[in-house]
PDB file of N, CA and C in Angstrom:
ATOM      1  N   UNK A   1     209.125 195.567 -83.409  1.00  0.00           N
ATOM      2  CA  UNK A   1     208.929 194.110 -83.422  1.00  0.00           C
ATOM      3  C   UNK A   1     210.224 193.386 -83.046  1.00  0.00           C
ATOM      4  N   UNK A   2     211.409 193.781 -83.347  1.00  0.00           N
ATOM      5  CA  UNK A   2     212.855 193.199 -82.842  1.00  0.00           C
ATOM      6  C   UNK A   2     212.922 192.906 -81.594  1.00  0.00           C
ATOM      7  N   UNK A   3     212.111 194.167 -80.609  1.00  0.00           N
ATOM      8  CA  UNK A   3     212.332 193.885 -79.222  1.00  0.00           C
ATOM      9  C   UNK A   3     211.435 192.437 -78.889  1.00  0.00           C
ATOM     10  N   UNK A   4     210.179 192.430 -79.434  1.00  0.00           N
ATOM     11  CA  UNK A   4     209.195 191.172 -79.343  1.00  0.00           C
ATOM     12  C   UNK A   4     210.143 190.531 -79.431  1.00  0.00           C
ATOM     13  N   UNK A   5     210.801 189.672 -80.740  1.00  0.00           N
ATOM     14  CA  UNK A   5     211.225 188.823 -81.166  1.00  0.00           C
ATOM     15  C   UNK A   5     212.778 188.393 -80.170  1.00  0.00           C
ATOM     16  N   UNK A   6     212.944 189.584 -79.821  1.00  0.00           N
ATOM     17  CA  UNK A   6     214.228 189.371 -79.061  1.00  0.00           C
ATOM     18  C   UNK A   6     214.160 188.930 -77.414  1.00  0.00           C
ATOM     19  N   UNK A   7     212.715 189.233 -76.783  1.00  0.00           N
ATOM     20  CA  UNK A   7     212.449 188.747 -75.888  1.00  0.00           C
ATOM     21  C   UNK A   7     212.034 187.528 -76.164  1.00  0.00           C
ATOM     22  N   UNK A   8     211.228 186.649 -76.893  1.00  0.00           N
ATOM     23  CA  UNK A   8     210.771 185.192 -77.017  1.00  0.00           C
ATOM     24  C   UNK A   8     212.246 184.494 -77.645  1.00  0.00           C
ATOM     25  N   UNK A   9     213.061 184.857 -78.063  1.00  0.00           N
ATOM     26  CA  UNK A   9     214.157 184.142 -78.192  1.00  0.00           C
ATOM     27  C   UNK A   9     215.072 184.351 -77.422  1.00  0.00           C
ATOM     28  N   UNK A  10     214.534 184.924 -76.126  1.00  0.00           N
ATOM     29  CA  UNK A  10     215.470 184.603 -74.629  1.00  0.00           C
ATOM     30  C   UNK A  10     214.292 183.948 -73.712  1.00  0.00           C
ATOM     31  N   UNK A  11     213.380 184.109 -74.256  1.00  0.00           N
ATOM     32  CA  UNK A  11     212.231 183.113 -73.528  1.00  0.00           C
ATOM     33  C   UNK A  11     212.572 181.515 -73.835  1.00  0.00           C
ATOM     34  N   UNK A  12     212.589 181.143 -75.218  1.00  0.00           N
ATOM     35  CA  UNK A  12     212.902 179.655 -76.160  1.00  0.00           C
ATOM     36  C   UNK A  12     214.299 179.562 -75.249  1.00  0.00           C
ATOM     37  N   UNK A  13     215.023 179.997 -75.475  1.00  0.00           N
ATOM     38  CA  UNK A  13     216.289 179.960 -74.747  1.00  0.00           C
ATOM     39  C   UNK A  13     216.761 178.858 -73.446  1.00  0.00           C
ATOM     40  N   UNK A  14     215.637 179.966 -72.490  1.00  0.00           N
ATOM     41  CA  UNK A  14     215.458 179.585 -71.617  1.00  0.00           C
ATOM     42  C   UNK A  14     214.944 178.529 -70.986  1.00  0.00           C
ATOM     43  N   UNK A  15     213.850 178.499 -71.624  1.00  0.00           N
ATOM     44  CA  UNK A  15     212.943 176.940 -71.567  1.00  0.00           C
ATOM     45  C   UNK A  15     213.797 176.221 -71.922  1.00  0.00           C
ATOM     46  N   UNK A  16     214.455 175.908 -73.188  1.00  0.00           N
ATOM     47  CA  UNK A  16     215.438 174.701 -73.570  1.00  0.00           C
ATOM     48  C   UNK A  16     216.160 174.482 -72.792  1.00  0.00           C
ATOM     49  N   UNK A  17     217.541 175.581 -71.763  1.00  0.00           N
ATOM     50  CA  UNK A  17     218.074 175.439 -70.710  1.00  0.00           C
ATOM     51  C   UNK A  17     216.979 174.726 -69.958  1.00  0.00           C
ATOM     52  N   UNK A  18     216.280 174.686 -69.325  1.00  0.00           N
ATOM     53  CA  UNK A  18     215.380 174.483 -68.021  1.00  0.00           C
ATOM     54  C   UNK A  18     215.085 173.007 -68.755  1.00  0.00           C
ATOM     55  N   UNK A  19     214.335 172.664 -69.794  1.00  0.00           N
ATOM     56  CA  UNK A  19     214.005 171.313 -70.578  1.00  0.00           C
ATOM     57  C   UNK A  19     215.074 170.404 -70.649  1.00  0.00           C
ATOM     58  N   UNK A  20     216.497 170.883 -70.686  1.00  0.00           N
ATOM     59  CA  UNK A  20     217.513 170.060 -71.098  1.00  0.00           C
ATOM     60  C   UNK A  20     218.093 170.044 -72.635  1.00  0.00           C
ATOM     61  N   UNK A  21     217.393 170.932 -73.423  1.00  0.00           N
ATOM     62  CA  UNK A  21     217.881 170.676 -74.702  1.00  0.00           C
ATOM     63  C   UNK A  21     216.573 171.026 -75.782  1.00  0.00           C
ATOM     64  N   UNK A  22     216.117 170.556 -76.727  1.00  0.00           N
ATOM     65  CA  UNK A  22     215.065 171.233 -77.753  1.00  0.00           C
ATOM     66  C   UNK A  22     213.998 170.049 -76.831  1.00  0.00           C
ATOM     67  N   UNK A  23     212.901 171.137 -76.638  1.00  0.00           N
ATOM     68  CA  UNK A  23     211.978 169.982 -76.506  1.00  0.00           C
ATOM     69  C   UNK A  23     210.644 170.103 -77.878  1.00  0.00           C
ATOM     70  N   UNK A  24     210.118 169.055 -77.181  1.00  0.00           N
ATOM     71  CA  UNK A  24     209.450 168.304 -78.208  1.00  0.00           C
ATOM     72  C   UNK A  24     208.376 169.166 -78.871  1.00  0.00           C
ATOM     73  N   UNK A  25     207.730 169.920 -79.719  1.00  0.00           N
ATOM     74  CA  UNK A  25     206.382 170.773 -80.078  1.00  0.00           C
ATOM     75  C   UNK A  25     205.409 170.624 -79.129  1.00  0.00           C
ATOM     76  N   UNK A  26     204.815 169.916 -78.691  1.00  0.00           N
ATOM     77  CA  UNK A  26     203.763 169.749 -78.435  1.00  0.00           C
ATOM     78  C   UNK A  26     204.003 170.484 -76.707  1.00  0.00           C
ATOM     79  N   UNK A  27     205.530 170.346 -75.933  1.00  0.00           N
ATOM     80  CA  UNK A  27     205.691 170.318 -74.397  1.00  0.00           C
ATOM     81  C   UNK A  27     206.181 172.639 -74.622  1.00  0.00           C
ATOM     82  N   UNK A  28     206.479 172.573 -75.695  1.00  0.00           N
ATOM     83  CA  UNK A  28     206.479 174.207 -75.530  1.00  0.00           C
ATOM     84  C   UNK A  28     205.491 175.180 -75.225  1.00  0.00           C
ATOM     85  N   UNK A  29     206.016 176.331 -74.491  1.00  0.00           N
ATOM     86  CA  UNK A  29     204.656 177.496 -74.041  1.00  0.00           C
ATOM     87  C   UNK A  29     204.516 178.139 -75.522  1.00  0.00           C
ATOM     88  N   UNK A  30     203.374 178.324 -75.730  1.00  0.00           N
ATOM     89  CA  UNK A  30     202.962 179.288 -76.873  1.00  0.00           C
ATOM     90  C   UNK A  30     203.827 180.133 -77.369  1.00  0.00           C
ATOM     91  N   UNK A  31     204.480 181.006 -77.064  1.00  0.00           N
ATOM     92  CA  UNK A  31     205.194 182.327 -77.821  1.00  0.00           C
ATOM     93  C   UNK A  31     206.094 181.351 -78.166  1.00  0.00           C
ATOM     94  N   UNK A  32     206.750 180.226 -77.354  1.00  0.00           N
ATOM     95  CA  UNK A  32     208.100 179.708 -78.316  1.00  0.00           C
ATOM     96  C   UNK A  32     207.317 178.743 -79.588  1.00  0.00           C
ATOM     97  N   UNK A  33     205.821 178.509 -79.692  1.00  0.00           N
ATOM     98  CA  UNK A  33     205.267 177.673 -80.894  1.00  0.00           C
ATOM     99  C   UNK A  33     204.996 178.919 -81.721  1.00  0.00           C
ATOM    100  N   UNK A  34     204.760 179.732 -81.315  1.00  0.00           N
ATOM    101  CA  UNK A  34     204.679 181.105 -82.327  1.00  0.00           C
ATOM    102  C   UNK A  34     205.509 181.393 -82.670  1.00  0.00           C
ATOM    103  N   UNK A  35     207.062 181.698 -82.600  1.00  0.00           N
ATOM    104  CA  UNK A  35     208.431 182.156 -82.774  1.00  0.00           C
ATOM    105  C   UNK A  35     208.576 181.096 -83.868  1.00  0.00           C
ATOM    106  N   UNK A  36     208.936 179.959 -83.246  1.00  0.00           N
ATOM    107  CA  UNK A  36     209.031 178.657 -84.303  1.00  0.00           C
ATOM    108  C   UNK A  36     208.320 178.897 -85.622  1.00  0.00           C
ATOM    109  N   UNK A  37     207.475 178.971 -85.725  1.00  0.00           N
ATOM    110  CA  UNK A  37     206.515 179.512 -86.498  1.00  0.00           C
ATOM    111  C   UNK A  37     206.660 180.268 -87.797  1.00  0.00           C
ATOM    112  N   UNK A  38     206.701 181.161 -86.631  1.00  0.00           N
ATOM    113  CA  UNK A  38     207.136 182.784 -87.453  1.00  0.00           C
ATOM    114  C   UNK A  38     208.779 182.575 -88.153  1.00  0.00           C
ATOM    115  N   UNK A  39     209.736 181.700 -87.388  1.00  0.00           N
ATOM    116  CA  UNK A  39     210.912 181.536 -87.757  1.00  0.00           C
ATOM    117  C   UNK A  39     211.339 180.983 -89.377  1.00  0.00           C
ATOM    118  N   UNK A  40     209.826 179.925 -89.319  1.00  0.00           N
ATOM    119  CA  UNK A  40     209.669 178.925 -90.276  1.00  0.00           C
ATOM    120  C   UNK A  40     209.456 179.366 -91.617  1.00  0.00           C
ATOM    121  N   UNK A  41     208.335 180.339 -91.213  1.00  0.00           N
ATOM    122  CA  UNK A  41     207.762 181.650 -92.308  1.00  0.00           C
ATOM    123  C   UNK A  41     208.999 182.236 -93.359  1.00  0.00           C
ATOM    124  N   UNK A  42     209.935 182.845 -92.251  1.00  0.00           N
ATOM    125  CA  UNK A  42     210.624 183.708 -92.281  1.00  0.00           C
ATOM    126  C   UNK A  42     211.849 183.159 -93.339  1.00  0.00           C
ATOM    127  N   UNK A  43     212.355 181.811 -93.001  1.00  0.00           N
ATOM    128  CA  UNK A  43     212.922 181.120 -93.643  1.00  0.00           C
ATOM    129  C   UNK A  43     212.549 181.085 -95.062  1.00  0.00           C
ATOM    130  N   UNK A  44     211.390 180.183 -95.085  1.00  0.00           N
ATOM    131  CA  UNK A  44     210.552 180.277 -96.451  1.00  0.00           C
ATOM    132  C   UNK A  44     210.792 181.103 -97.554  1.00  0.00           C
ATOM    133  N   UNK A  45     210.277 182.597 -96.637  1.00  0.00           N
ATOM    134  CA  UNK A  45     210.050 183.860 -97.127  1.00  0.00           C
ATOM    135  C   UNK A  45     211.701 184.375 -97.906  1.00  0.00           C
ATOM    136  N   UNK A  46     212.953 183.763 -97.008  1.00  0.00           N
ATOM    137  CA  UNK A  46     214.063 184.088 -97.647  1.00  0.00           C
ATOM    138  C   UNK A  46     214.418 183.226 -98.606  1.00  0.00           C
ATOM    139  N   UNK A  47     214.253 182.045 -98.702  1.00  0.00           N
ATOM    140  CA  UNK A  47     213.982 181.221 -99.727  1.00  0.00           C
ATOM    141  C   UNK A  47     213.976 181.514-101.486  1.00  0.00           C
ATOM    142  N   UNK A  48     212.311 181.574-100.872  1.00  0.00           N
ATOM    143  CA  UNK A  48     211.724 182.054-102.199  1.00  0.00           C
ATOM    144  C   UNK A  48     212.243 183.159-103.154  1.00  0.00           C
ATOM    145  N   UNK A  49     212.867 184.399-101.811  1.00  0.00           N
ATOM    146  CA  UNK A  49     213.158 185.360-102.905  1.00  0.00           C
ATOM    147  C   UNK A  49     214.718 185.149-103.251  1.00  0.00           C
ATOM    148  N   UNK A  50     215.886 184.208-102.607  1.00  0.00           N
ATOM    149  CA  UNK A  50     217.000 184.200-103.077  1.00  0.00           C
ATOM    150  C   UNK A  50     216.572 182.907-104.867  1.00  0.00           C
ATOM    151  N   UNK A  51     215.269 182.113-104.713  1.00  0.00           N
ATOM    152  CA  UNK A  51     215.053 181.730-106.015  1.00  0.00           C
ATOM    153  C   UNK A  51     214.947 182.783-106.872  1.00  0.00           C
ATOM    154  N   UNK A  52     214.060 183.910-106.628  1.00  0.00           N
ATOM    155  CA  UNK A  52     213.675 184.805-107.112  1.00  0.00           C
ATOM    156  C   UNK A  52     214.645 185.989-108.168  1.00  0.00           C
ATOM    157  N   UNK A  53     215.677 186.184-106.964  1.00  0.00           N
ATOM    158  CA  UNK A  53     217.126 187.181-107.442  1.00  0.00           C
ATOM    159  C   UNK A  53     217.678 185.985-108.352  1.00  0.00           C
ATOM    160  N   UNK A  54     218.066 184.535-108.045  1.00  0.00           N
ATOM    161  CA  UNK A  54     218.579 184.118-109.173  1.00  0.00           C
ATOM    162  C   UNK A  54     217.705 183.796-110.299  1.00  0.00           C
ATOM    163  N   UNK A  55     216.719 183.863-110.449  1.00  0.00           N
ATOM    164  CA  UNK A  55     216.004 183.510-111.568  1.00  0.00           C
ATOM    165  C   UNK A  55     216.349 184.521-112.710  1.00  0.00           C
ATOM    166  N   UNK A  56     216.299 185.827-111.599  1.00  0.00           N
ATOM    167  CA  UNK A  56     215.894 187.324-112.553  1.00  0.00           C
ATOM    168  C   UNK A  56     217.653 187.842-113.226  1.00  0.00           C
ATOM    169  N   UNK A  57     218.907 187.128-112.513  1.00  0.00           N
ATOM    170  CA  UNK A  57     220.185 186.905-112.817  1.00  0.00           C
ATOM    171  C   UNK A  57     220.389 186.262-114.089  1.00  0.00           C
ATOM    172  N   UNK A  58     219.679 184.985-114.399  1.00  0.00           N
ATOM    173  CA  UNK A  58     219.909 184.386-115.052  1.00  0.00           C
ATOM    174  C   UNK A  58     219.013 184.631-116.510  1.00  0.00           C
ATOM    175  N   UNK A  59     218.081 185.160-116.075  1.00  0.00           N
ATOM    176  CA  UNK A  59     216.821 185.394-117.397  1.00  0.00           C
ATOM    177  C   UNK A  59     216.349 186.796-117.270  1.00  0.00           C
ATOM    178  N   UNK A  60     217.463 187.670-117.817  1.00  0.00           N
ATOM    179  CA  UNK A  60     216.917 189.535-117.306  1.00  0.00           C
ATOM    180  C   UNK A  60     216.033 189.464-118.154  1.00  0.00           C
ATOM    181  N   UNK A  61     215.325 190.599-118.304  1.00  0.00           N
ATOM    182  CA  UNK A  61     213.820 191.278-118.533  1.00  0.00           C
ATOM    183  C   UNK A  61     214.082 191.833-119.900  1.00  0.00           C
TER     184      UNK A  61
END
């Protein structure tokens, strides 16, 4: 999956070069609204569990 991910973030890349800069949601090709996406997830997903490690730091079992 790295290689996926590593090709659509030379795809996003690229488009932004060619766009001039971030364009707008709606003017992106699909894999860069999917990446975004998935990026968003991903974020989240690290989020939650750095709440998670400090919760379990602060209130052991």
């Amino acid at each position: 999956i790295d290689g996926c991910v590593q090709k659509l973030v030379h795809i996003m890349n690229q488009y932004n070069d060619f766009v001039g800069g971030d364009a707008p949601l709606a003017k992106k090709p699909d894999a860069i609204k999917i990446l975004d996406a998935w990026a968003g997830r991903e974020a989240q997903s690290a989020e939650r569990e750095a709440q998670s490690a400090k919760h379990r730091l602060y209130h052991p079992a």
